[in-house]
PDB file of N, CA and C in Angstrom:
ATOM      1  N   UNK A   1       9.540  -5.744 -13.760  1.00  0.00           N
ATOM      2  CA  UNK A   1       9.410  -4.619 -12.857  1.00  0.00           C
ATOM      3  C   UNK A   1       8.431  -4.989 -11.745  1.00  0.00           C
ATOM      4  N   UNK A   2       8.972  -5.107 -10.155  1.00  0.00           N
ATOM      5  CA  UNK A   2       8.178  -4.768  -9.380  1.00  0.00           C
ATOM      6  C   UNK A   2       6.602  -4.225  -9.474  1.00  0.00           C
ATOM      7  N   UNK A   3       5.970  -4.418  -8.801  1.00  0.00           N
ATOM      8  CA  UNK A   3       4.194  -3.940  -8.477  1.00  0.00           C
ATOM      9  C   UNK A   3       3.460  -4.631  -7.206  1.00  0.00           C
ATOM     10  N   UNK A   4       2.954  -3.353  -7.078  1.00  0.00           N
ATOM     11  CA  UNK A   4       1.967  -4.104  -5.754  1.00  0.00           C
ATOM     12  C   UNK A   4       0.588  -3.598  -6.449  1.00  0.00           C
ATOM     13  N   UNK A   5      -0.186  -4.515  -5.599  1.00  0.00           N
ATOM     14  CA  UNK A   5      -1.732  -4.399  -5.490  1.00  0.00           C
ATOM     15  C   UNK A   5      -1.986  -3.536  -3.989  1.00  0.00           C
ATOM     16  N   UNK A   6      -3.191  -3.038  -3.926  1.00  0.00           N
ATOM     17  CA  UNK A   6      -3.762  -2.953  -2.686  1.00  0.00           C
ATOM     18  C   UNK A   6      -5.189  -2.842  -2.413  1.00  0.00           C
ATOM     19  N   UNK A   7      -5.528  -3.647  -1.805  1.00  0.00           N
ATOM     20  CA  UNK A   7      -7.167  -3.866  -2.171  1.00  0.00           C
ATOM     21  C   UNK A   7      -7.674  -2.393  -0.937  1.00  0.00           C
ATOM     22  N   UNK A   8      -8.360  -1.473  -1.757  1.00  0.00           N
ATOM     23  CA  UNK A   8      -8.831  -0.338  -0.928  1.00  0.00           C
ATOM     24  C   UNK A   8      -9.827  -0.604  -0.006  1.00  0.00           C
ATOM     25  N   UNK A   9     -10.671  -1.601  -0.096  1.00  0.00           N
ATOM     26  CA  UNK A   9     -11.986  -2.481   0.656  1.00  0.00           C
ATOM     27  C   UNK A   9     -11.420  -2.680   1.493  1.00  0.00           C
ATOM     28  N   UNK A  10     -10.323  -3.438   1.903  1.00  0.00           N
ATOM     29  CA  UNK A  10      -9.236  -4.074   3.207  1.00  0.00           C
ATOM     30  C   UNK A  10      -8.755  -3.180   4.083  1.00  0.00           C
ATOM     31  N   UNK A  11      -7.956  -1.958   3.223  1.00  0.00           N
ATOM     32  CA  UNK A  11      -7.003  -1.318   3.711  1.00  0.00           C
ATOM     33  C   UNK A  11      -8.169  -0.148   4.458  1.00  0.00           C
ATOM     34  N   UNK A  12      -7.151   0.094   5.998  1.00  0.00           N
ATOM     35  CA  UNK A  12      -8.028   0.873   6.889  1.00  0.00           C
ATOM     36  C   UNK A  12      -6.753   2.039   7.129  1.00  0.00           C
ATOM     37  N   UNK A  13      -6.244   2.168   6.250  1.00  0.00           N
ATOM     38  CA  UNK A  13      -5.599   3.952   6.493  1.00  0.00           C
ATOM     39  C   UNK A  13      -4.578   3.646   7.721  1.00  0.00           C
ATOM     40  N   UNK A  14      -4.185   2.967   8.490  1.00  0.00           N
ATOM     41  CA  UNK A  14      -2.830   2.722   9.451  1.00  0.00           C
ATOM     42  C   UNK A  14      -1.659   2.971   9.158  1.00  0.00           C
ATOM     43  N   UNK A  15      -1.709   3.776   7.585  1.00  0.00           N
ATOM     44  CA  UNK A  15      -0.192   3.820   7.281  1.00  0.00           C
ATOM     45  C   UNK A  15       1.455   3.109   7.617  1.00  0.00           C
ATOM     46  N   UNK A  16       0.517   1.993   7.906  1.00  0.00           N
ATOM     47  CA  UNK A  16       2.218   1.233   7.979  1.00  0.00           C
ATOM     48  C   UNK A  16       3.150   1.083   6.790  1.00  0.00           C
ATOM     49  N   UNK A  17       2.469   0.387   5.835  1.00  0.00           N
ATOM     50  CA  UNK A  17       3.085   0.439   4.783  1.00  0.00           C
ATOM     51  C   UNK A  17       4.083   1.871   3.984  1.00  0.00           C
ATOM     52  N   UNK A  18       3.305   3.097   4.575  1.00  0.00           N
ATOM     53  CA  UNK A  18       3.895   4.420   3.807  1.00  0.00           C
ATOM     54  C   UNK A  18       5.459   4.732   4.787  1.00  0.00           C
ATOM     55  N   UNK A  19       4.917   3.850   5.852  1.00  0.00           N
ATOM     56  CA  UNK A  19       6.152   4.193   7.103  1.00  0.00           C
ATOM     57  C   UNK A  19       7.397   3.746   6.295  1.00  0.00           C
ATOM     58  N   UNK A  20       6.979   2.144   5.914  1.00  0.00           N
ATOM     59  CA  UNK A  20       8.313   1.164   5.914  1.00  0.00           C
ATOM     60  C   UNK A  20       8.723   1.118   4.366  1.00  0.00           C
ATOM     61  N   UNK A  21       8.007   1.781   3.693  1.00  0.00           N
ATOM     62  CA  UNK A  21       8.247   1.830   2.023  1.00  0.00           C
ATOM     63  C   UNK A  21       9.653   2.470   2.098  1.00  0.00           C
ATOM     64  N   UNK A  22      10.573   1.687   1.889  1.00  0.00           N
ATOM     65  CA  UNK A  22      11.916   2.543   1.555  1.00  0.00           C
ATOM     66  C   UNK A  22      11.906   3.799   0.279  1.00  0.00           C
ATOM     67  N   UNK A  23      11.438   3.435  -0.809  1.00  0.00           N
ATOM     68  CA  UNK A  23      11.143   4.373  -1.846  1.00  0.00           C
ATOM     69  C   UNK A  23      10.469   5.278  -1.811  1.00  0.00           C
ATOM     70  N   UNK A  24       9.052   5.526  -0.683  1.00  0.00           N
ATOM     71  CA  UNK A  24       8.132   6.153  -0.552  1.00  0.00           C
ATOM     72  C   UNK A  24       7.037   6.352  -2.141  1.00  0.00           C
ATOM     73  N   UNK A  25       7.078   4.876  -2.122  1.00  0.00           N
ATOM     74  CA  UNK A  25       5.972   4.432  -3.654  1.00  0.00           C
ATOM     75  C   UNK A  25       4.729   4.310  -3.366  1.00  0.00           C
ATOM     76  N   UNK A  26       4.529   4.637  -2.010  1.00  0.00           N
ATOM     77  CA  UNK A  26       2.578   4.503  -1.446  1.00  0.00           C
ATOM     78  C   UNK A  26       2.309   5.611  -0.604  1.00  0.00           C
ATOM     79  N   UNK A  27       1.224   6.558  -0.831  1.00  0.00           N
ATOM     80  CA  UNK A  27       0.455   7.496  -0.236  1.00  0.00           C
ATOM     81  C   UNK A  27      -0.726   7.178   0.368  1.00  0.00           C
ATOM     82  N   UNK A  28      -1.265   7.696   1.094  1.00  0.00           N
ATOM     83  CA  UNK A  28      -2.868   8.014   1.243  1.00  0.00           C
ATOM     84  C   UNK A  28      -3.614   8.622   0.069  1.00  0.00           C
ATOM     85  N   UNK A  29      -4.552   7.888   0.059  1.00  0.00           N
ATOM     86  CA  UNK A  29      -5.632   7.929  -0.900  1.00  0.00           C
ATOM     87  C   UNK A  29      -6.958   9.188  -0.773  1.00  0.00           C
ATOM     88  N   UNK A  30      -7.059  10.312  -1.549  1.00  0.00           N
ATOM     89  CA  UNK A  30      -7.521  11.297  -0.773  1.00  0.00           C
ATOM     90  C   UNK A  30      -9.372  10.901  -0.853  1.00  0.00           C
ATOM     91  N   UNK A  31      -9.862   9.554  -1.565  1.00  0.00           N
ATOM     92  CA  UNK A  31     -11.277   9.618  -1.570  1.00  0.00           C
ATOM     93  C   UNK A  31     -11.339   8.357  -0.480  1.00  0.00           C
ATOM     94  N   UNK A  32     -12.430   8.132  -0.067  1.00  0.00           N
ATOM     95  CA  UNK A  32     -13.035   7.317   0.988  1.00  0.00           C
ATOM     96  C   UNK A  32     -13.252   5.647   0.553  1.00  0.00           C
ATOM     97  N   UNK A  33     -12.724   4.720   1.265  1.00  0.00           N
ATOM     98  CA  UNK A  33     -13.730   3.100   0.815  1.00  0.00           C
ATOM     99  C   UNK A  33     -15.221   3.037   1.345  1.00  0.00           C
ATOM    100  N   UNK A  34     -15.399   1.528   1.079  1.00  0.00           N
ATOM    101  CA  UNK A  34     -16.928   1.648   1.766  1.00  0.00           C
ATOM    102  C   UNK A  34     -16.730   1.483   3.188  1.00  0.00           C
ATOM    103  N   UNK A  35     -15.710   1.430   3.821  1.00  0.00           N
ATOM    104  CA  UNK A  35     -15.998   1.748   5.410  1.00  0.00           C
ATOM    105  C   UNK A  35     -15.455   3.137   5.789  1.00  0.00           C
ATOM    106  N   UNK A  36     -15.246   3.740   5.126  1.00  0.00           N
ATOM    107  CA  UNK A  36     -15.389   4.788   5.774  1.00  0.00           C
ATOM    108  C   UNK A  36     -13.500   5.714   5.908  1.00  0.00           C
ATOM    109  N   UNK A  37     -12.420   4.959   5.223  1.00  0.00           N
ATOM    110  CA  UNK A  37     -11.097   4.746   5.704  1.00  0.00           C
ATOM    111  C   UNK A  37     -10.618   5.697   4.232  1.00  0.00           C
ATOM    112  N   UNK A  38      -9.552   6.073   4.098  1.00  0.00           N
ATOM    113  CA  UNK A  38      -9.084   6.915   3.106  1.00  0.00           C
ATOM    114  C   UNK A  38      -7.765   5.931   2.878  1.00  0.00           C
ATOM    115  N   UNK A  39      -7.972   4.770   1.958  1.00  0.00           N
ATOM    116  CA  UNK A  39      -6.875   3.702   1.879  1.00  0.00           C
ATOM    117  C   UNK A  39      -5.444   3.922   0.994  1.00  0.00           C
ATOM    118  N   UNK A  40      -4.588   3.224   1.237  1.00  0.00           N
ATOM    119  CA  UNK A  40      -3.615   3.868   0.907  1.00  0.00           C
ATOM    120  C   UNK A  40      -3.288   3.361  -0.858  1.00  0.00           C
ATOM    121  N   UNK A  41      -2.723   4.135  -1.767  1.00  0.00           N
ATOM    122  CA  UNK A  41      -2.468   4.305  -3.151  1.00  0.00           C
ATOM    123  C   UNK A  41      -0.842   3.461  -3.651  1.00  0.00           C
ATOM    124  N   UNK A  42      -0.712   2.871  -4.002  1.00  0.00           N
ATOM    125  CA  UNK A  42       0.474   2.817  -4.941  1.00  0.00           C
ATOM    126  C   UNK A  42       1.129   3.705  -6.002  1.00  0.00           C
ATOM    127  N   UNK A  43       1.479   4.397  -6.160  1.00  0.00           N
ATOM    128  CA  UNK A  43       2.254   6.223  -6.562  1.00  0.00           C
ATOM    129  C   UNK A  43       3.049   6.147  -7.966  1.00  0.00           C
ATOM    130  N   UNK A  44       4.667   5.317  -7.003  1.00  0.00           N
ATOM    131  CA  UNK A  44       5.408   5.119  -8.251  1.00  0.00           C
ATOM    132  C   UNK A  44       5.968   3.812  -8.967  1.00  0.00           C
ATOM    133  N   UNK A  45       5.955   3.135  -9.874  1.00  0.00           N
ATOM    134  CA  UNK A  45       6.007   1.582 -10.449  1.00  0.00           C
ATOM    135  C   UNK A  45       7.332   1.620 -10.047  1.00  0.00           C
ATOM    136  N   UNK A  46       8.262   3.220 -10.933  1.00  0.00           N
ATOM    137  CA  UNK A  46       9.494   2.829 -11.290  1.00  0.00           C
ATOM    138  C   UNK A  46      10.306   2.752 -10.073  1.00  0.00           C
ATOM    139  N   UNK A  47      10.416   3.320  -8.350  1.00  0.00           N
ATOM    140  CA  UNK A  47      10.614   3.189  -7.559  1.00  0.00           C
ATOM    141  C   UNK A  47      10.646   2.027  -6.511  1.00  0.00           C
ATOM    142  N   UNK A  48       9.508   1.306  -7.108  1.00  0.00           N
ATOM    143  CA  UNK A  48       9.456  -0.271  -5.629  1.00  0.00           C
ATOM    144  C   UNK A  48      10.552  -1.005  -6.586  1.00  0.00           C
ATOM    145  N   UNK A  49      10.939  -1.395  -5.499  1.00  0.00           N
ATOM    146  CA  UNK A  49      11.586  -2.516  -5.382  1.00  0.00           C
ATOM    147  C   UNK A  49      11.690  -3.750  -4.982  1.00  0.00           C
ATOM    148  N   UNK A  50      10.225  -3.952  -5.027  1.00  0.00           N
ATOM    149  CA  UNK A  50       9.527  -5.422  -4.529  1.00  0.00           C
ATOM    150  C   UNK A  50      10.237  -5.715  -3.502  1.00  0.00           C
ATOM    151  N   UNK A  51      10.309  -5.166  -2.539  1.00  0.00           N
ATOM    152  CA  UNK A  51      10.927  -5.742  -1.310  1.00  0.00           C
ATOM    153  C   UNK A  51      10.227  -6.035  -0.458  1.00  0.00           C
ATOM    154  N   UNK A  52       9.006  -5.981  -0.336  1.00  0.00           N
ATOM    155  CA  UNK A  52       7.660  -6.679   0.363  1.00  0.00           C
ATOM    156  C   UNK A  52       7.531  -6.485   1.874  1.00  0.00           C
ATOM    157  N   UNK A  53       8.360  -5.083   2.057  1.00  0.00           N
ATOM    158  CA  UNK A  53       8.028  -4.446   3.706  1.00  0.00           C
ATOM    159  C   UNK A  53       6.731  -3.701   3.612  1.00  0.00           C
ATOM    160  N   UNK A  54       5.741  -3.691   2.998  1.00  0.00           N
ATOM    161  CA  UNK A  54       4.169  -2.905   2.568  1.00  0.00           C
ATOM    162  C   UNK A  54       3.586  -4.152   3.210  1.00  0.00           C
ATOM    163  N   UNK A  55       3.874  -5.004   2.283  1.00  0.00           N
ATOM    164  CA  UNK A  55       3.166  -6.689   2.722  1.00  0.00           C
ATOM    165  C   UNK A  55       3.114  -7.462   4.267  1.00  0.00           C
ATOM    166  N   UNK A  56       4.525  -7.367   4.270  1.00  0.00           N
ATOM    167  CA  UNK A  56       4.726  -7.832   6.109  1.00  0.00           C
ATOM    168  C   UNK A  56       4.367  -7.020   7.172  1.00  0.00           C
ATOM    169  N   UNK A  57       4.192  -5.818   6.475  1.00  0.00           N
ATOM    170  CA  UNK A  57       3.685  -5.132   8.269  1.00  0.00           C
ATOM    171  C   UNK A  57       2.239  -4.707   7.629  1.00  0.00           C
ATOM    172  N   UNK A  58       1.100  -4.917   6.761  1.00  0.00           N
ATOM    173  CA  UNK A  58       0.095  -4.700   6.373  1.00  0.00           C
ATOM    174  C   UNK A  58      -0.341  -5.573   7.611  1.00  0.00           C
ATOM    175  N   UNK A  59      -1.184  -5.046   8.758  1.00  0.00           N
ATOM    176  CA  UNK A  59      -2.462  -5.690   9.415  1.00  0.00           C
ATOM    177  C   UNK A  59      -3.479  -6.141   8.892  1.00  0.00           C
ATOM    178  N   UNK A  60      -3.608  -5.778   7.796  1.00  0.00           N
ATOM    179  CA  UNK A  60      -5.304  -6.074   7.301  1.00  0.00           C
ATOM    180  C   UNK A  60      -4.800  -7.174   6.008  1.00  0.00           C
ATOM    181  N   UNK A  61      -3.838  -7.707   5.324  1.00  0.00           N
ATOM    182  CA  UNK A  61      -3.295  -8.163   4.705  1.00  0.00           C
ATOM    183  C   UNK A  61      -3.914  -7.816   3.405  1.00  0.00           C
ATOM    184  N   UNK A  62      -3.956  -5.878   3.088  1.00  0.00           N
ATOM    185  CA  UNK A  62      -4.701  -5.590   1.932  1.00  0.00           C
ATOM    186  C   UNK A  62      -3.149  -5.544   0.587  1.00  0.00           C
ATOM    187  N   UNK A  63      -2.536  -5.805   0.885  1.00  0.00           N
ATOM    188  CA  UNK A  63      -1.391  -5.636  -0.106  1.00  0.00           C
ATOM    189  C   UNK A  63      -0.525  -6.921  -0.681  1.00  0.00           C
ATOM    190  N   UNK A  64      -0.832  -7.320  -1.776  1.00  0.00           N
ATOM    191  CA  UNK A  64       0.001  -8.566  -2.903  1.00  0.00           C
ATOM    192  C   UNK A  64       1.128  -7.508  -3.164  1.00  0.00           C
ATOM    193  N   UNK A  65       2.548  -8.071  -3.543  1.00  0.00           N
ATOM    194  CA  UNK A  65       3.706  -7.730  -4.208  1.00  0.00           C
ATOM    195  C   UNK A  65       3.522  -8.950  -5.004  1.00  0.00           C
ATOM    196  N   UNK A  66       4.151  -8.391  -6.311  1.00  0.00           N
ATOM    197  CA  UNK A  66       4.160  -8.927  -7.671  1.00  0.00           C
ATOM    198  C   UNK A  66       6.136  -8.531  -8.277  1.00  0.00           C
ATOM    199  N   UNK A  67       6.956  -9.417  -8.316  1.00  0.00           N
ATOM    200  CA  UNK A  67       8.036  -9.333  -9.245  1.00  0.00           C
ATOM    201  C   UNK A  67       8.127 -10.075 -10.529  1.00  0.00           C
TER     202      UNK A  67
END
């Protein structure tokens, strides 16, 4: 089964990843990192489909996919 990581330290809230998630398996995160950013969550396992559009348009390169 598919999984991603997302390191919350990295991730600065740009929601790209929630854009291009075909499944809609990643949200916003409603508590804060240490800079200050509300980073985004991984939701549902059984939904990704490791298709690694979270990964390629991540700017901050806070997101590993795992199959």
């Amino acid at each position: 089964m598919p999984k991603i990581t997302i390191d919350r330290e990295r991730c600065k809230g740009c929601e790209f990843c929630i854009a291009f998630c075909p499944k809609k398996a990643i949200k916003m995160g409603a508590d804060f990192n240490a800079a200050g950013y509300h980073p985004a969550v991984f939701i549902d396992e059984r939904e990704c489909t490791g298709c690694g559009f979270c990964y390629q348009v991540c700017p901050e390169v806070a997101i590993e996919v795992y199959k």
